[in-house]
Every structure is written in C-alpha cells, then in structure tokens.
N, C-alpha and C. Protein backbone atom coordinates (compact mmCIF):
# COMPACT_ATOMS: atom_id res chain seq x y z
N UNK A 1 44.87 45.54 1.08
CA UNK A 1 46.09 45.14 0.42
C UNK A 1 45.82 44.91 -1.05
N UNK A 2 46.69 45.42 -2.16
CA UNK A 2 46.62 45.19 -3.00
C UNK A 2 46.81 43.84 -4.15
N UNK A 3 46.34 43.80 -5.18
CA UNK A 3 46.62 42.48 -5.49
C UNK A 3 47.75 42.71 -6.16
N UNK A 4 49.08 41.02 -6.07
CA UNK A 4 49.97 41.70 -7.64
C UNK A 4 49.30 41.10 -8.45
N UNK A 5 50.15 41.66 -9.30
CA UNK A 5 49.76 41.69 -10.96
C UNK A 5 49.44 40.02 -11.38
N UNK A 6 50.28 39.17 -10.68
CA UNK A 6 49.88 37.66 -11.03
C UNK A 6 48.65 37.27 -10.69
N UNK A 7 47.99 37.56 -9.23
CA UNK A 7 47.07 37.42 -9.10
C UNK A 7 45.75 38.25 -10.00
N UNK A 8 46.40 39.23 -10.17
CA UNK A 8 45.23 39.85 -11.30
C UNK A 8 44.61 39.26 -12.12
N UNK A 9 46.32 38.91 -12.82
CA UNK A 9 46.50 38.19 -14.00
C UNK A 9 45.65 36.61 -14.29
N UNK A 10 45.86 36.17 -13.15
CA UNK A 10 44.99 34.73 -12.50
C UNK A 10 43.92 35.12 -12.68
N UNK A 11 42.74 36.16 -12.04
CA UNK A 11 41.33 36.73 -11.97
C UNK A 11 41.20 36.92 -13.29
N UNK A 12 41.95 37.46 -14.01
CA UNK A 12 41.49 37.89 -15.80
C UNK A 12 41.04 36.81 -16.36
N UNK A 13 42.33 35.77 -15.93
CA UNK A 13 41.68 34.15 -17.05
C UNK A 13 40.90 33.66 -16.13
N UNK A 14 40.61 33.62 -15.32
CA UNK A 14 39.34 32.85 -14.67
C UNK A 14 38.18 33.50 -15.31
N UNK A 15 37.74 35.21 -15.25
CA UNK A 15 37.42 35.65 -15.48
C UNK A 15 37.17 35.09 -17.16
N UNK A 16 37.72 35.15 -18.09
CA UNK A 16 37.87 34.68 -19.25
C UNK A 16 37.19 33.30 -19.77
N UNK A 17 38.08 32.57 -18.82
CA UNK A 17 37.72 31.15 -19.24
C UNK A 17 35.59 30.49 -18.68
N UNK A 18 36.06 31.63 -17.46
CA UNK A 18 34.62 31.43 -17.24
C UNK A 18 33.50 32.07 -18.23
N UNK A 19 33.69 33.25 -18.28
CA UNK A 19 33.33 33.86 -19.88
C UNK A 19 33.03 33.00 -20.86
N UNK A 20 33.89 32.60 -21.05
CA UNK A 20 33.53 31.76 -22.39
C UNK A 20 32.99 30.51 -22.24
N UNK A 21 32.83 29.33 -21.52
CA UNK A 21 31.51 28.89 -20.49
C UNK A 21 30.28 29.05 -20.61
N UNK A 22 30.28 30.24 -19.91
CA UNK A 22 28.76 30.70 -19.85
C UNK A 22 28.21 31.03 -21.26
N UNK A 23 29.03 31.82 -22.30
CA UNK A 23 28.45 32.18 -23.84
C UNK A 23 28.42 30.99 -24.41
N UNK A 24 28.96 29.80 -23.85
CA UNK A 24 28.39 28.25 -24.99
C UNK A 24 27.54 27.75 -24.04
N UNK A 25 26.99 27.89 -22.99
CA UNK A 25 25.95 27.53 -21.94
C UNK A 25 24.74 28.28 -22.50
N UNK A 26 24.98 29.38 -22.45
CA UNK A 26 24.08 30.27 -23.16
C UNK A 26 23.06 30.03 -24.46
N UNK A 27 24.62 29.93 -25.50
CA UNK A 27 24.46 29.79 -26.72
C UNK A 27 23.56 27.94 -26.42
N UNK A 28 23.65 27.24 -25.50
CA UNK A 28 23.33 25.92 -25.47
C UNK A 28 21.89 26.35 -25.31
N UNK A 29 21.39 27.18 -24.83
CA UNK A 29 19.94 26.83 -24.01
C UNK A 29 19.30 27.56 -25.04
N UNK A 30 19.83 28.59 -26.09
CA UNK A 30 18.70 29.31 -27.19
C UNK A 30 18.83 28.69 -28.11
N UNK A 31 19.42 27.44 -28.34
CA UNK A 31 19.25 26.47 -29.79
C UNK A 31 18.34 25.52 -28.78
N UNK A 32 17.96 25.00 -27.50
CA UNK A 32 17.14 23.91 -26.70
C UNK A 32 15.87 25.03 -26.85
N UNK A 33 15.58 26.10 -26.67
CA UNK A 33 14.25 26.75 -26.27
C UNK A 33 14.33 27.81 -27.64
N UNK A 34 13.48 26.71 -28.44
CA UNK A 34 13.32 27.54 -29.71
C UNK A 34 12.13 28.71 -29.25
N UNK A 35 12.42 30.22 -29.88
CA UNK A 35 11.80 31.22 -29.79
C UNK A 35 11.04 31.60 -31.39
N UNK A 36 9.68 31.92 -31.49
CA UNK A 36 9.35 32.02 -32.71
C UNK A 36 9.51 33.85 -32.83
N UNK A 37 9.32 34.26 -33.53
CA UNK A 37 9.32 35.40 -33.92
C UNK A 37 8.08 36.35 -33.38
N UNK A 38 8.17 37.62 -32.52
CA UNK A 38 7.73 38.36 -31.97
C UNK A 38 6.28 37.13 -31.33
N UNK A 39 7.25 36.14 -30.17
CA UNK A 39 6.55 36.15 -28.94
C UNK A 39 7.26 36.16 -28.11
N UNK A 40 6.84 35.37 -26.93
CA UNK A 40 7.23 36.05 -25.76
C UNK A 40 9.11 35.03 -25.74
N UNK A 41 10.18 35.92 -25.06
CA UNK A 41 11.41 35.16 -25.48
C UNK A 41 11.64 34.31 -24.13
N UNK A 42 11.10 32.67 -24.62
CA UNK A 42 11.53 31.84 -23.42
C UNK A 42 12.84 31.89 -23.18
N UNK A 43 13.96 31.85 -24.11
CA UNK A 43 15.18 30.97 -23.84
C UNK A 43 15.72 32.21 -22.77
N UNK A 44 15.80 33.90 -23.42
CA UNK A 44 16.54 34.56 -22.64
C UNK A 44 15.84 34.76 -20.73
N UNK A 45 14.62 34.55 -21.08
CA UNK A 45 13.73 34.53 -19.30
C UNK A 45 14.22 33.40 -18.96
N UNK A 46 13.85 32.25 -19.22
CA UNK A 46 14.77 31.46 -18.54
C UNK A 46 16.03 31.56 -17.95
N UNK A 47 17.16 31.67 -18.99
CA UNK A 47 17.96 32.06 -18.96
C UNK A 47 18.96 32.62 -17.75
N UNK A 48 17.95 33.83 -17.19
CA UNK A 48 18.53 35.26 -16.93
C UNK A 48 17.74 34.84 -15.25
N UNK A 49 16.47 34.14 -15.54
CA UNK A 49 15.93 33.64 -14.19
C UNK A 49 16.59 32.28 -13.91
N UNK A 50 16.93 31.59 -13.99
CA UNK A 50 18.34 30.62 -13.62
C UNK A 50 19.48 31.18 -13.09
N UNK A 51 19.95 32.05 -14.18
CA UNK A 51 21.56 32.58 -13.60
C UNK A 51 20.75 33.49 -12.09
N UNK A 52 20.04 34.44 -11.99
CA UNK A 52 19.32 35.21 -11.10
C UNK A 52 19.49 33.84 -10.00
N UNK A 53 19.14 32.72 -9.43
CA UNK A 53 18.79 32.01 -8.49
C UNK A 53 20.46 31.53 -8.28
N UNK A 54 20.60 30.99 -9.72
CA UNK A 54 22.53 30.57 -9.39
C UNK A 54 23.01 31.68 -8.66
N UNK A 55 23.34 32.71 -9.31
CA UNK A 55 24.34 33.50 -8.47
C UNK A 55 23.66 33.98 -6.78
N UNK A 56 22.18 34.30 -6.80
CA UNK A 56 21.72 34.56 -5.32
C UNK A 56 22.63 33.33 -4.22
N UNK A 57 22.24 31.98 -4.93
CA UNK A 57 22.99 30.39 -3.83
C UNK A 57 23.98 30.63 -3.74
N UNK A 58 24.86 30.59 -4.89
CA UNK A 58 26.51 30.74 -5.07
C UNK A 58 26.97 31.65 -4.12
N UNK A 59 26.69 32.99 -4.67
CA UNK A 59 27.32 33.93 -3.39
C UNK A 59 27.24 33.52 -2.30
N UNK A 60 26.30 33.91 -1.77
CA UNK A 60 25.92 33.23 -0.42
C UNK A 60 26.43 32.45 0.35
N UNK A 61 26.78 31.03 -0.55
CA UNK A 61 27.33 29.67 -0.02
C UNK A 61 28.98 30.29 -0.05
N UNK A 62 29.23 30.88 -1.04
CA UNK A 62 31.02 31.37 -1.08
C UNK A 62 30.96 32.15 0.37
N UNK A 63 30.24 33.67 0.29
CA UNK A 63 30.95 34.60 0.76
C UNK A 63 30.56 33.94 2.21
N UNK A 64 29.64 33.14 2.64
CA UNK A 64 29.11 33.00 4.24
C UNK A 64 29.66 31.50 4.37
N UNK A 65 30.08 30.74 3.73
CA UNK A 65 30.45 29.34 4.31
C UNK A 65 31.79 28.33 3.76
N UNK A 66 31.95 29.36 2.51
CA UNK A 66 33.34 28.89 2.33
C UNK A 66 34.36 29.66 2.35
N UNK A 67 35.83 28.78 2.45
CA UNK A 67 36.96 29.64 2.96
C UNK A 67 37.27 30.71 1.74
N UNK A 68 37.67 31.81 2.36
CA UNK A 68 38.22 32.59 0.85
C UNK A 68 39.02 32.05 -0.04
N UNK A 69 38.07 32.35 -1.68
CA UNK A 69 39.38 31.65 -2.56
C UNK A 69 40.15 32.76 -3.55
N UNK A 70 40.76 32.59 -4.46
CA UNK A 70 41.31 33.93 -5.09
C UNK A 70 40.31 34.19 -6.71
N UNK A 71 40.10 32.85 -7.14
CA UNK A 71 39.39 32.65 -8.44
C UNK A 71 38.16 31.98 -8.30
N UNK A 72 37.58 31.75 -7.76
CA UNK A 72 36.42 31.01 -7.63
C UNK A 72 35.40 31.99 -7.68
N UNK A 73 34.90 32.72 -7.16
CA UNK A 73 34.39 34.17 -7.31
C UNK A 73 33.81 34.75 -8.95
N UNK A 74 35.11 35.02 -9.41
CA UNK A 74 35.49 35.86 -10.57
C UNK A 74 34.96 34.95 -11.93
N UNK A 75 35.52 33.27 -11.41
CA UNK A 75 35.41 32.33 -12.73
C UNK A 75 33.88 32.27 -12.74
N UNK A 76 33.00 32.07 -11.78
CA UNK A 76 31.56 31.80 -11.81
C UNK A 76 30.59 33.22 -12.02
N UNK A 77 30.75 33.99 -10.55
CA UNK A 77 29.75 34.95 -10.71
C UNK A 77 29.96 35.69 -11.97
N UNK A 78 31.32 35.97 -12.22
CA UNK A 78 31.62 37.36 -13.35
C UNK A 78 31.99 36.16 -14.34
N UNK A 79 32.41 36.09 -14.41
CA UNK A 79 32.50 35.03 -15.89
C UNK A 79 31.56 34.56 -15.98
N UNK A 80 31.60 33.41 -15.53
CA UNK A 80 30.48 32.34 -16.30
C UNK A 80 29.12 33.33 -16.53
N UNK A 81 28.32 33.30 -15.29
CA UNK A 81 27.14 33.64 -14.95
C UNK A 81 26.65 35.07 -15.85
N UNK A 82 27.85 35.95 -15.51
CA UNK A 82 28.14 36.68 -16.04
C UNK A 82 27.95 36.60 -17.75
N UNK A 83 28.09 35.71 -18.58
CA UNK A 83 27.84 35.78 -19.88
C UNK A 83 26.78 34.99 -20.09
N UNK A 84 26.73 33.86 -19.35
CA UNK A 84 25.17 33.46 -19.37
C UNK A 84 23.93 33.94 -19.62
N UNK A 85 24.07 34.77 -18.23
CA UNK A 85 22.63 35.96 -18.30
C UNK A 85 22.88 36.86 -18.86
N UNK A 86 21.87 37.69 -19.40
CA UNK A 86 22.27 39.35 -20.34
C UNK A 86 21.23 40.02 -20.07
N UNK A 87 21.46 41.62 -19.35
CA UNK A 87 21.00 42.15 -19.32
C UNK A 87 20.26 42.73 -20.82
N UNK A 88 21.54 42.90 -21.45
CA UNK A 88 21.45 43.54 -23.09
C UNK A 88 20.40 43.01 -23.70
N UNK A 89 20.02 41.78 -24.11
CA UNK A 89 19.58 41.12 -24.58
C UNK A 89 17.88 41.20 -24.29
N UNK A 90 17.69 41.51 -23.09
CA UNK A 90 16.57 41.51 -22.67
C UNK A 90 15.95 42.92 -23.33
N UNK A 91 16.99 43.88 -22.80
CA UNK A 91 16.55 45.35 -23.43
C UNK A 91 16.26 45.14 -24.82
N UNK A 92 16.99 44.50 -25.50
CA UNK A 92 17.01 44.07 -27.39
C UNK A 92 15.47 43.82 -27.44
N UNK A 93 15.27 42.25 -27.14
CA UNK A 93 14.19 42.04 -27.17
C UNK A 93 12.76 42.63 -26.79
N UNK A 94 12.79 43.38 -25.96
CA UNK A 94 12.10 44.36 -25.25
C UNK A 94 11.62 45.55 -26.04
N UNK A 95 12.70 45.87 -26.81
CA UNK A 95 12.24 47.07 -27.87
C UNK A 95 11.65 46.68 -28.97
N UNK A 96 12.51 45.32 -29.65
CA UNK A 96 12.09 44.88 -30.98
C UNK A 96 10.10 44.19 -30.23
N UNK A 97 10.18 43.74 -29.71
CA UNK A 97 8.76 43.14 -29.59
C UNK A 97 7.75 44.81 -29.13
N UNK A 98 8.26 45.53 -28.56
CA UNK A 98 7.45 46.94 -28.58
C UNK A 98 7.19 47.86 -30.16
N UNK A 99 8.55 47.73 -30.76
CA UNK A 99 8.90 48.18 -32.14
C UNK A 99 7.77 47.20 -32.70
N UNK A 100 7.38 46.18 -33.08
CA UNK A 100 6.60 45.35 -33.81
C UNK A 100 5.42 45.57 -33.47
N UNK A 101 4.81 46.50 -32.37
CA UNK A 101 3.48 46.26 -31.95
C UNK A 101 3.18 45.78 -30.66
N UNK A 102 3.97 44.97 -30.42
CA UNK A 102 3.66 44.33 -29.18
C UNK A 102 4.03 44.68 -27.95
N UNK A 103 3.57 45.69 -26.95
CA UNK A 103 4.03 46.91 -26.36
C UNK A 103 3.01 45.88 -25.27
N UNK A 104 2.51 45.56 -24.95
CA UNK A 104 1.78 44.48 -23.63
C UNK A 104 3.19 43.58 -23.61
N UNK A 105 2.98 42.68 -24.39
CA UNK A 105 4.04 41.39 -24.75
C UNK A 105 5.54 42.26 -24.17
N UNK A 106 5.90 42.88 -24.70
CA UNK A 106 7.50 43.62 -24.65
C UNK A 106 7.14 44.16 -22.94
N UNK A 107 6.31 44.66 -22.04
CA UNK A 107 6.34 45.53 -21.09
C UNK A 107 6.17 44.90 -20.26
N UNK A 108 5.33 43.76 -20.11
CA UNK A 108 5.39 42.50 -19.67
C UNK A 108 6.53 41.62 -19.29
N UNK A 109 6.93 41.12 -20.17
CA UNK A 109 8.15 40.48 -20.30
C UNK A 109 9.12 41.41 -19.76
N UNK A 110 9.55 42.66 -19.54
CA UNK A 110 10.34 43.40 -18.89
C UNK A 110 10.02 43.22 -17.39
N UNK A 111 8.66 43.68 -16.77
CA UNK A 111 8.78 43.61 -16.03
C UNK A 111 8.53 41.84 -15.12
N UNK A 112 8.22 41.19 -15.70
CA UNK A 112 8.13 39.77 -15.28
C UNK A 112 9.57 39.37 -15.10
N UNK A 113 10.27 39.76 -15.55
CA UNK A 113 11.73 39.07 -15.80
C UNK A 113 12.88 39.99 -14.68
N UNK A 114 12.74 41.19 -14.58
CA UNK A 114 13.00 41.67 -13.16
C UNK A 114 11.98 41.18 -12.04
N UNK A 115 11.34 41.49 -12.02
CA UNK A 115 10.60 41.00 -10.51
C UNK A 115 10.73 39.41 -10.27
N UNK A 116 10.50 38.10 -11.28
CA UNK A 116 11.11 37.18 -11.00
C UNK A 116 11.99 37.04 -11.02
N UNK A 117 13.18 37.70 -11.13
CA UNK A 117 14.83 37.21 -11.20
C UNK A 117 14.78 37.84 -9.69
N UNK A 118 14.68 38.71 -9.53
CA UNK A 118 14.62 39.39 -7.43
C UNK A 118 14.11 38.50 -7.03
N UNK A 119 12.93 38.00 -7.01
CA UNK A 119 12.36 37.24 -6.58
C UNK A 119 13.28 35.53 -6.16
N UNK A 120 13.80 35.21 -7.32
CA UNK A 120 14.30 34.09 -7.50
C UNK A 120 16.20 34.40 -6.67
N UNK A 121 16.27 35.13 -7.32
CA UNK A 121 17.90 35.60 -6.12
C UNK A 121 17.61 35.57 -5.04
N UNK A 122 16.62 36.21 -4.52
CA UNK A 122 16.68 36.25 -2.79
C UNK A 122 16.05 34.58 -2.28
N UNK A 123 15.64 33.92 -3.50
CA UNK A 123 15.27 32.18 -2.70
C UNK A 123 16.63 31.61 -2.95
N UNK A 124 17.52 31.98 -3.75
CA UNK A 124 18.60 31.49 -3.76
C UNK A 124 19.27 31.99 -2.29
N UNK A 125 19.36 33.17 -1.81
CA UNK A 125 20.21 33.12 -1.25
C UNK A 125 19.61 32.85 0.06
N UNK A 126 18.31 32.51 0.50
CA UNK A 126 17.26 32.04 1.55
C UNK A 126 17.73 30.25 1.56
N UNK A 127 17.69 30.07 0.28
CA UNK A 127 17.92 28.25 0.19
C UNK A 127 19.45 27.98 0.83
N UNK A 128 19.95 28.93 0.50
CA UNK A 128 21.73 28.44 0.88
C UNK A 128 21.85 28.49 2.30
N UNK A 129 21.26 29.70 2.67
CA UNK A 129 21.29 29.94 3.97
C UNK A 129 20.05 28.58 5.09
N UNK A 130 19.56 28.25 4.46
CA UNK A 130 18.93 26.94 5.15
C UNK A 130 19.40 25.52 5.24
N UNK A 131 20.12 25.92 4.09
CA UNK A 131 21.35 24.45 4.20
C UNK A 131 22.13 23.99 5.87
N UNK A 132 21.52 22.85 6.12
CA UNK A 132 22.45 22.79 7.27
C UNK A 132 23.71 22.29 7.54
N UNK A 133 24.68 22.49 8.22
CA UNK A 133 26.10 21.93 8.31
C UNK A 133 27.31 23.24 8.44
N UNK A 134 26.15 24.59 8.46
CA UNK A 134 27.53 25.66 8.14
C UNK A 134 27.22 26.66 9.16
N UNK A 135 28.38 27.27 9.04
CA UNK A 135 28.70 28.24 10.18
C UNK A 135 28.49 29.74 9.64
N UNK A 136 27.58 30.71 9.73
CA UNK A 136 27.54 31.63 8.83
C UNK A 136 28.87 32.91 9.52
N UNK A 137 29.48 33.88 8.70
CA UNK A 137 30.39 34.46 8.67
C UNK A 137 29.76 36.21 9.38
C-alpha cells in the first residue's frame, strides 16, 4: 500500500529534523576530539563507529520488538544517524592523508574503520537481541 502524500510529507520532516540533529551532534564531537593535521582522524572513526553500533541496536530493537511506527525509523536511522556518520568524509580524509604521504596512515584508517564499524553493527544488533523482556518478530 502506498503512502499519501501527508504521510510522506511527515517522513520528509522527520527525516529533516532528524538531519539536522545528527549534523550538530556531529559538528559536537569534531570540536570535543581535536584532530591535528595529517594524523590519524579520531573524531570522524569514532564517529562513524558509534553511529555503526547505534543504528546495528536501533534497528533491531525497532524492526524485531517494537510496534510499527510511521516516523521513528526515518527521524533516527536516516536522519539523525544518517548525518552523524559520513561515509564522504572518511573517503576525504583517506585521500588527503594518502595525498600527503601517508598511504599506511590513510589505508589503515580505511580499512580499520570498515571492519570495526561491521564489527561493531553486528554487536549492536547481537546486544539488542539479548535484551530480555521481548518477543522477536
């Protein structure tokens, strides 16, 4: 069944408002985890490995133990989380620290930051699922 347009319309600003959330959440944690110039970038690994564990729990706990909602979904995973973490950003950094020389440091940090964010999603969604009190779907 299709959605109407109100409900769309509802998903856009959730979508939105969560958006904009996550880019001052964001913007919060790279003024807390000062980065010096061509080393390794704490604030965005962090970052991106946080949202990676948030959204693994979140889903999980939504799609297997709570009732369907219409915005709850959209405002967190795709909004918020969604601007929180950045893929982009990683690639940025990734080139500029290879571009400078630092092609260990940059290849490294690429692959450390995928394999712990997998890593860290699937304990998210292992932790939710160990929670007791729920009925899985």
């Amino acid at each position: 069944m299709r959605s109407s347009r109100t409900e769309q319309l509802g998903e856009l600003v959730a979508i939105a408002i969560g958006g904009a959330l996550g880019a001052l959440a964001r913007y919060g944690v790279s003024r807390w985890i000062h980065v010096a110039k061509d080393t390794f970038p704490w604030a965005t690994f962090w970052t991106n490995l946080s949202g990676a564990f948030v959204l693994g729990f979140f889903l999980t706990l939504l799609i297997e133990r709570l009732p369907p909602t219409g915005y709850l979904r959209p405002f967190f995973a795709i909004g918020f989380l969604g601007s929180f973490t950045t893929f982009s950003t990683l690639a940025v950094e990734t080139v500029l620290l290879i571009k400078d020389g630092h092609v260990v440091l940059g290849v490294g940090y690429t692959l450390a930051s995928v394999a712990a964010g997998l890593a860290l999603a699937y304990f998210g969604i292992v932790l939710a699922r160990l929670l007791p009190g729920g009925e899985y779907r």
